[in-house]
PDB file of N, CA and C in Angstrom:
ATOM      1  N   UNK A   1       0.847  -1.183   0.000  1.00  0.00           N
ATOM      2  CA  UNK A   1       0.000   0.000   0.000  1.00  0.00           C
ATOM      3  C   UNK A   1       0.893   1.248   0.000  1.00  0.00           C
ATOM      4  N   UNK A   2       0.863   2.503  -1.172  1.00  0.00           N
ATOM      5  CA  UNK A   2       1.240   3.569  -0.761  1.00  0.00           C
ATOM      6  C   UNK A   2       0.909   4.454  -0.353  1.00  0.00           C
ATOM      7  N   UNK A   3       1.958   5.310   0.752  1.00  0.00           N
ATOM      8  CA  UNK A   3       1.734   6.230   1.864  1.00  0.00           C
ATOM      9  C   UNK A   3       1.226   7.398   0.651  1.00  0.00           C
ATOM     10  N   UNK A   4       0.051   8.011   1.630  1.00  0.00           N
ATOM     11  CA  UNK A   4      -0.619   8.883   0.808  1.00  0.00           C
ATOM     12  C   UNK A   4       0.755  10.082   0.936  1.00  0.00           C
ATOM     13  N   UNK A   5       1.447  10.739   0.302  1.00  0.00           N
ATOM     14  CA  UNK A   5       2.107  11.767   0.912  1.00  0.00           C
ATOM     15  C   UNK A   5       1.647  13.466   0.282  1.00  0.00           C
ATOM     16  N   UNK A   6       1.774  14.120   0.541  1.00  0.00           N
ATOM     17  CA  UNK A   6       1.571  15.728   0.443  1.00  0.00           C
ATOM     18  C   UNK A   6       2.463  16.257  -0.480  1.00  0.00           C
ATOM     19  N   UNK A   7       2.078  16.865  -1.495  1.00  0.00           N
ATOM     20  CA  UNK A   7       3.090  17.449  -2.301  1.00  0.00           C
ATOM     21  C   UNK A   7       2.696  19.468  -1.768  1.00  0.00           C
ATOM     22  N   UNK A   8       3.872  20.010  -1.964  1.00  0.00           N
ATOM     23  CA  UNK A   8       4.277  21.217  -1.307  1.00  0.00           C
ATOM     24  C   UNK A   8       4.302  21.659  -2.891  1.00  0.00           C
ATOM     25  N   UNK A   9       3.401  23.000  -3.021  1.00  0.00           N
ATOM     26  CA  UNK A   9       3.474  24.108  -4.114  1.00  0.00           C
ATOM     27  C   UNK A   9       2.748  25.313  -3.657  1.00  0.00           C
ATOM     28  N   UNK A  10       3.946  25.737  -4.456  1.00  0.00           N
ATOM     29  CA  UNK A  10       3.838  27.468  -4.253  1.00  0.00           C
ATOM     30  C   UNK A  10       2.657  28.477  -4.263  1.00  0.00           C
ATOM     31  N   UNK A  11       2.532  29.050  -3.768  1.00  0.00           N
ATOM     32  CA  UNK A  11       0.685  29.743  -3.729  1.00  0.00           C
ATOM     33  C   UNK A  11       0.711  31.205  -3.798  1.00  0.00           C
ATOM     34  N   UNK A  12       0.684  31.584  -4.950  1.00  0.00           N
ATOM     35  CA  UNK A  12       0.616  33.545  -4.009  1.00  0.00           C
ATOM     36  C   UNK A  12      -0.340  33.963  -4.606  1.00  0.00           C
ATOM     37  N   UNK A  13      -0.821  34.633  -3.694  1.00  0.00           N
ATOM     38  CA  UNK A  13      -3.013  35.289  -3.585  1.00  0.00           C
ATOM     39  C   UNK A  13      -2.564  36.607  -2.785  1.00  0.00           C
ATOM     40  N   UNK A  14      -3.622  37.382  -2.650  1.00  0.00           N
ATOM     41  CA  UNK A  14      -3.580  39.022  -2.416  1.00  0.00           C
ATOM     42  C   UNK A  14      -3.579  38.944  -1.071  1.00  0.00           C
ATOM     43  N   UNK A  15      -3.139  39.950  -0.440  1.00  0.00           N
ATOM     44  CA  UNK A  15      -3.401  40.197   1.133  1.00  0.00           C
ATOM     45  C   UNK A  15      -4.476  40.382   1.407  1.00  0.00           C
ATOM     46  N   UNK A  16      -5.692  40.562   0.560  1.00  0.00           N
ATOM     47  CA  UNK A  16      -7.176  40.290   1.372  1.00  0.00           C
ATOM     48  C   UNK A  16      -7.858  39.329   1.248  1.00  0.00           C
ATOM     49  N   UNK A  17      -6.803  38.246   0.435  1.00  0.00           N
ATOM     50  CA  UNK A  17      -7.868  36.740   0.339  1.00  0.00           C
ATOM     51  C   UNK A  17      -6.902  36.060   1.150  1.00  0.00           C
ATOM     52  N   UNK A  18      -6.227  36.158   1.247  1.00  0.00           N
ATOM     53  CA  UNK A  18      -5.239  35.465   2.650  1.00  0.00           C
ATOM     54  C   UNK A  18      -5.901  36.360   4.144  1.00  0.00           C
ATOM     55  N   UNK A  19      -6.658  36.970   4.144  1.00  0.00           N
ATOM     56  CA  UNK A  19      -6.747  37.846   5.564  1.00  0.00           C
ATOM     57  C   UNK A  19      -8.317  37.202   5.371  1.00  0.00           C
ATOM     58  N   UNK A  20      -8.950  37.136   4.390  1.00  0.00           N
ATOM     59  CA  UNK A  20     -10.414  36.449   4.193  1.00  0.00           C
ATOM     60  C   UNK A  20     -10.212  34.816   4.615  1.00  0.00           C
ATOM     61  N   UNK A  21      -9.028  33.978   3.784  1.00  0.00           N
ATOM     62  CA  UNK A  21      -9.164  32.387   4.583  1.00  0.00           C
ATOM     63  C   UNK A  21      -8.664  32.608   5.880  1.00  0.00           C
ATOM     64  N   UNK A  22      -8.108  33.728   6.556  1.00  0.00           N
ATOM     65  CA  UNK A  22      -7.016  32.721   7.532  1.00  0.00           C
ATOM     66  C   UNK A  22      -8.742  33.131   8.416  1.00  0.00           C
ATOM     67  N   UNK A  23      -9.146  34.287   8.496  1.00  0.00           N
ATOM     68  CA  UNK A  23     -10.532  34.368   9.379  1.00  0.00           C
ATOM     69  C   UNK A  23     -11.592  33.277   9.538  1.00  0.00           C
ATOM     70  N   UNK A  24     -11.512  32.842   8.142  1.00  0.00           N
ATOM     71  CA  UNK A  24     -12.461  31.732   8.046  1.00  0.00           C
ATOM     72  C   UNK A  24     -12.040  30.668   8.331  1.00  0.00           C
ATOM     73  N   UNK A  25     -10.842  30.301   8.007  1.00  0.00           N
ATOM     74  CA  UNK A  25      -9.712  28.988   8.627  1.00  0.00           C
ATOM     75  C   UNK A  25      -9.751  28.954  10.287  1.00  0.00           C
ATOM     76  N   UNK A  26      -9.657  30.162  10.822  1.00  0.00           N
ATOM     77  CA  UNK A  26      -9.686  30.146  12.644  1.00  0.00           C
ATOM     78  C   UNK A  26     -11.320  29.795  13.244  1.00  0.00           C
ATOM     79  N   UNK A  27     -12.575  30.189  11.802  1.00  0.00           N
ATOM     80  CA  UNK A  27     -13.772  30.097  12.577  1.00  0.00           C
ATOM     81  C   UNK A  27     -13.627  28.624  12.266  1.00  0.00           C
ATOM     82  N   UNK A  28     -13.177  27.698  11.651  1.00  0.00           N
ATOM     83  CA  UNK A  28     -13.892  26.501  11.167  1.00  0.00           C
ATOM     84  C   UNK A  28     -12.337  25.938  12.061  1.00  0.00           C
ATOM     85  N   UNK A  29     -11.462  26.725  13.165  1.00  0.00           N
ATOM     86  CA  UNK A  29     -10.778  25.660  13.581  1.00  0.00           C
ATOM     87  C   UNK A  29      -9.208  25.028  13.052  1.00  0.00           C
ATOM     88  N   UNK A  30      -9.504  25.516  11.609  1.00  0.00           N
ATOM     89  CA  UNK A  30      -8.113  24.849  10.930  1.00  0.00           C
ATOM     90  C   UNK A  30      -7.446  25.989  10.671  1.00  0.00           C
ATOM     91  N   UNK A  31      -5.670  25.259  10.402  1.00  0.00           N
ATOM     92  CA  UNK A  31      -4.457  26.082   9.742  1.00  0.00           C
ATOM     93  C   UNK A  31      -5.524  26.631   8.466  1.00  0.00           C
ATOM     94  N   UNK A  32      -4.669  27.753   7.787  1.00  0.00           N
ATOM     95  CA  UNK A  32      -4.839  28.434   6.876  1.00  0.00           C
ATOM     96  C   UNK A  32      -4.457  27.066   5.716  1.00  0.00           C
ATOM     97  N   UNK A  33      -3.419  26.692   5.676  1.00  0.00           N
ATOM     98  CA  UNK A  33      -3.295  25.706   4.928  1.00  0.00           C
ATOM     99  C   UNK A  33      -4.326  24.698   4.731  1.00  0.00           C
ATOM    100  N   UNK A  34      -4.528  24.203   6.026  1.00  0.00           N
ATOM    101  CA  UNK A  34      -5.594  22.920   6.279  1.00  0.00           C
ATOM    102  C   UNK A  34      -7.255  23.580   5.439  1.00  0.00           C
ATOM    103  N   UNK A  35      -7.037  24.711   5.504  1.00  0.00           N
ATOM    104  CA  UNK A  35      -8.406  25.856   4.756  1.00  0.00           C
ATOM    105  C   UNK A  35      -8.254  25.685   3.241  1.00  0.00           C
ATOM    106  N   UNK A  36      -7.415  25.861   2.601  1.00  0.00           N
ATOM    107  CA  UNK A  36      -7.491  25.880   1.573  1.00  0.00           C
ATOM    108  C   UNK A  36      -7.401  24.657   0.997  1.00  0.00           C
ATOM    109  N   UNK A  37      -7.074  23.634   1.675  1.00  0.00           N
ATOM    110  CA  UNK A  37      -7.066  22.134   0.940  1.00  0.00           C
ATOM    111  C   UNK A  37      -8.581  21.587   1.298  1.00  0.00           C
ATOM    112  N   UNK A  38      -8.762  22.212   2.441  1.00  0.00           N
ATOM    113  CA  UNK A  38     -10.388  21.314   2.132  1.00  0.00           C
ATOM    114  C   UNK A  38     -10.961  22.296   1.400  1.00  0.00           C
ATOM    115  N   UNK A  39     -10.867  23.591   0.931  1.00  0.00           N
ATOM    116  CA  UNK A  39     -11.636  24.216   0.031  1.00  0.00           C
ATOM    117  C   UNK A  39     -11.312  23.905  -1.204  1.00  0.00           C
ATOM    118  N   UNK A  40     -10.490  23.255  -1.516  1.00  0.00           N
ATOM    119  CA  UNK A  40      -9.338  22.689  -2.600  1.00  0.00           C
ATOM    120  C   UNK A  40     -10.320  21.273  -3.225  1.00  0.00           C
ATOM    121  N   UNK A  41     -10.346  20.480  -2.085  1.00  0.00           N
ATOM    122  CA  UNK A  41     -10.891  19.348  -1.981  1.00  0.00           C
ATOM    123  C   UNK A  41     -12.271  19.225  -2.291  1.00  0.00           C
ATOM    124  N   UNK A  42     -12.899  20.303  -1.753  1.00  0.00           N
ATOM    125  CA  UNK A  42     -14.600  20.719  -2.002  1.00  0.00           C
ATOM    126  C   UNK A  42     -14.453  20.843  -4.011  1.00  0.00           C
ATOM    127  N   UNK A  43     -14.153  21.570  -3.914  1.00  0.00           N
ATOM    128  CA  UNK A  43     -14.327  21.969  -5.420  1.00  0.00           C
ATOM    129  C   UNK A  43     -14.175  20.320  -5.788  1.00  0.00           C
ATOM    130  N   UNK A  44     -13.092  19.790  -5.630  1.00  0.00           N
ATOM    131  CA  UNK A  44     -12.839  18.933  -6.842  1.00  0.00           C
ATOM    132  C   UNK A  44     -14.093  17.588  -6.519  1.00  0.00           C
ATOM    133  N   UNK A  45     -14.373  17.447  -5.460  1.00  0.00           N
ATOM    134  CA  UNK A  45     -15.814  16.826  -5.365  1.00  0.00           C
ATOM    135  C   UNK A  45     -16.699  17.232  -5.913  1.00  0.00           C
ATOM    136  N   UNK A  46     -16.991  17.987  -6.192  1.00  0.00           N
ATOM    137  CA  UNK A  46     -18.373  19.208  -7.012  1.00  0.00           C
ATOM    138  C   UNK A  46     -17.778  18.985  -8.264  1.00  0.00           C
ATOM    139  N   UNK A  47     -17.102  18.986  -8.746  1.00  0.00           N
ATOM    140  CA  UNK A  47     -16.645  18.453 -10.279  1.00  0.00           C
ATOM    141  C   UNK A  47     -16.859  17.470 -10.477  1.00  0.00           C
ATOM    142  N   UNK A  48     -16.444  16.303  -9.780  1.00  0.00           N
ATOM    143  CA  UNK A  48     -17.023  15.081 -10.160  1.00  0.00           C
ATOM    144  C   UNK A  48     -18.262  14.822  -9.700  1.00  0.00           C
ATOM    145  N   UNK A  49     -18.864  15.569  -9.307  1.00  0.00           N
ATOM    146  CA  UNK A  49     -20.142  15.101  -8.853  1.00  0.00           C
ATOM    147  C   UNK A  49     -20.896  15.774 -10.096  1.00  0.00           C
ATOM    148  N   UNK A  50     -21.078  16.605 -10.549  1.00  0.00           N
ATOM    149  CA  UNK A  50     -21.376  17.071 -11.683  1.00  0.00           C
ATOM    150  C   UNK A  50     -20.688  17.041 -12.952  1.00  0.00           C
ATOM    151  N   UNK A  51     -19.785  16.735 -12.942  1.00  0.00           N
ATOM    152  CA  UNK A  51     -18.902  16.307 -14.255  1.00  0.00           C
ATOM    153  C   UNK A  51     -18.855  17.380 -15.008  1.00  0.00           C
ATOM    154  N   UNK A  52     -18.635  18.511 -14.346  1.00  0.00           N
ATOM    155  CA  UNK A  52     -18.243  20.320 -14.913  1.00  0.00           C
ATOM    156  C   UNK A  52     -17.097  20.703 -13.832  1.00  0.00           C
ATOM    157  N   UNK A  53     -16.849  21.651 -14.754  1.00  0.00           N
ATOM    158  CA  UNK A  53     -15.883  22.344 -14.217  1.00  0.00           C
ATOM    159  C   UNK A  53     -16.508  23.822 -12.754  1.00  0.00           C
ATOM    160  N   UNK A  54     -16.177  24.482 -12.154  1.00  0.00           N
ATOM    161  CA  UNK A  54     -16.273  25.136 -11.609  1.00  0.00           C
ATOM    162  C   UNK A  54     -16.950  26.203 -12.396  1.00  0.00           C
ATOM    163  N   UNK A  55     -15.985  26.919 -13.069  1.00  0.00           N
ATOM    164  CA  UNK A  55     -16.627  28.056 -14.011  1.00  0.00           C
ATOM    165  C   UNK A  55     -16.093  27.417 -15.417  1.00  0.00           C
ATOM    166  N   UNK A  56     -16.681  28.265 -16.503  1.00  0.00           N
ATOM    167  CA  UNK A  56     -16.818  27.860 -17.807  1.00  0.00           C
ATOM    168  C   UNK A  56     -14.948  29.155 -17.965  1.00  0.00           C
ATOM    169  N   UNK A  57     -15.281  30.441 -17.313  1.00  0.00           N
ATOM    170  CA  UNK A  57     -14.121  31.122 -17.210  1.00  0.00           C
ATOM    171  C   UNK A  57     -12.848  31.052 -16.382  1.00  0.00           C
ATOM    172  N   UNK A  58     -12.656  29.699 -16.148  1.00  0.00           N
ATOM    173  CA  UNK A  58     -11.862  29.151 -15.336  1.00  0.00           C
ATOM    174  C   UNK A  58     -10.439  29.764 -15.413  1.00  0.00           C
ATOM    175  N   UNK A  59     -10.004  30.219 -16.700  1.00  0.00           N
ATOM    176  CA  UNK A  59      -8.632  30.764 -16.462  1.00  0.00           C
ATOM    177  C   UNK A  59      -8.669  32.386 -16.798  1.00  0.00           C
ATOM    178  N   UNK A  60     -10.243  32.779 -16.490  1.00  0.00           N
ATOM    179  CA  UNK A  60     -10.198  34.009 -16.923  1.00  0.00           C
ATOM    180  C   UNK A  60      -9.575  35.007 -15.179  1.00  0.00           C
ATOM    181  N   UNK A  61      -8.965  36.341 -15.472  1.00  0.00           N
ATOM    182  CA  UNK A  61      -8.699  36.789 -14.288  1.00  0.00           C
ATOM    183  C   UNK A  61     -10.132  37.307 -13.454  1.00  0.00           C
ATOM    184  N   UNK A  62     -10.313  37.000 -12.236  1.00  0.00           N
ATOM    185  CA  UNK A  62     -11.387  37.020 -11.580  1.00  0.00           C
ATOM    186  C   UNK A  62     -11.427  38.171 -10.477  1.00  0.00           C
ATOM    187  N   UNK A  63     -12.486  39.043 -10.819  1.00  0.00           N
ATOM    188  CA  UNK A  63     -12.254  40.455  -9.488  1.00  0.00           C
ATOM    189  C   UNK A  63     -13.066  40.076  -8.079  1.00  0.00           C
ATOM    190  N   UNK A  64     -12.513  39.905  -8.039  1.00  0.00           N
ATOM    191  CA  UNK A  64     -12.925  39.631  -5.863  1.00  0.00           C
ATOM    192  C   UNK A  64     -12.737  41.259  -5.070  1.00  0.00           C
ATOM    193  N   UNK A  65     -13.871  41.506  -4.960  1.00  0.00           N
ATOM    194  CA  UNK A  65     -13.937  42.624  -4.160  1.00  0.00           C
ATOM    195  C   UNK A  65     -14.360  42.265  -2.695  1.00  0.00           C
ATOM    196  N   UNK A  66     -13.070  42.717  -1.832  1.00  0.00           N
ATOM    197  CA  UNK A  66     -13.411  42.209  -0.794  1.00  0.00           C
ATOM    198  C   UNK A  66     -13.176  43.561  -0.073  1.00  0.00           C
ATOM    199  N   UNK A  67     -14.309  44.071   0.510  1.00  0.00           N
ATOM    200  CA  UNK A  67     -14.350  45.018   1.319  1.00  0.00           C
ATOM    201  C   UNK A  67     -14.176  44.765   2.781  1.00  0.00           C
ATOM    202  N   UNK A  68     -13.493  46.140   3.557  1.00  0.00           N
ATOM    203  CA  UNK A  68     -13.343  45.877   5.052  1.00  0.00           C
ATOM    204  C   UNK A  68     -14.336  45.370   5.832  1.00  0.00           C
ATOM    205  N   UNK A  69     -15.674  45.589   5.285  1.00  0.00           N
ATOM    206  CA  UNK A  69     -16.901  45.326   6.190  1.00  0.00           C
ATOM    207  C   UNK A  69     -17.266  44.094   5.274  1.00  0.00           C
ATOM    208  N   UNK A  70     -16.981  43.521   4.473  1.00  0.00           N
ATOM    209  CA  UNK A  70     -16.846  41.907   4.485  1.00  0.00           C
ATOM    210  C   UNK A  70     -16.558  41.078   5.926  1.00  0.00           C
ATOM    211  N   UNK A  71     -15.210  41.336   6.318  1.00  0.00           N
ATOM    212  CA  UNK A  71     -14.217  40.442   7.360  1.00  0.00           C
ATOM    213  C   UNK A  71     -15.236  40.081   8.607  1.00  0.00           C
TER     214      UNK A  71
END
């Protein structure tokens, strides 16, 4: 049987979507890391569960407006 192991890659996102998971990562309990792999993980279940992709604009650049009174 092989050991499931973790592969390590590089990630860089804006200082208000890193200040948006790590908030949401501390309400649900987990590392910031541990946040984005089960949000990681979600998606790719929802793909196969529907056999689509997320968005049809998947590699288009995407505006996230995240305001202070979001947080």
């Amino acid at each position: 049987m092989e050991k499931d192991t973790k592969k390590q890659v590089p990630l860089r996102i804006s200082s208000k979507l890193y200040s948006q998971l790590s908030s949401w990562a501390e309400d649900d309990f987990r590392s910031i890391n541990g946040q984005i792999e089960y949000l990681l993980t979600l998606c790719v279940k929802q793909r196969k569960k529907d056999g689509k992709y997320v968005s049809e604009e998947i590699d288009e650049e995407m505006e996230i407006n995240l305001e202070e009174s979001d947080l």
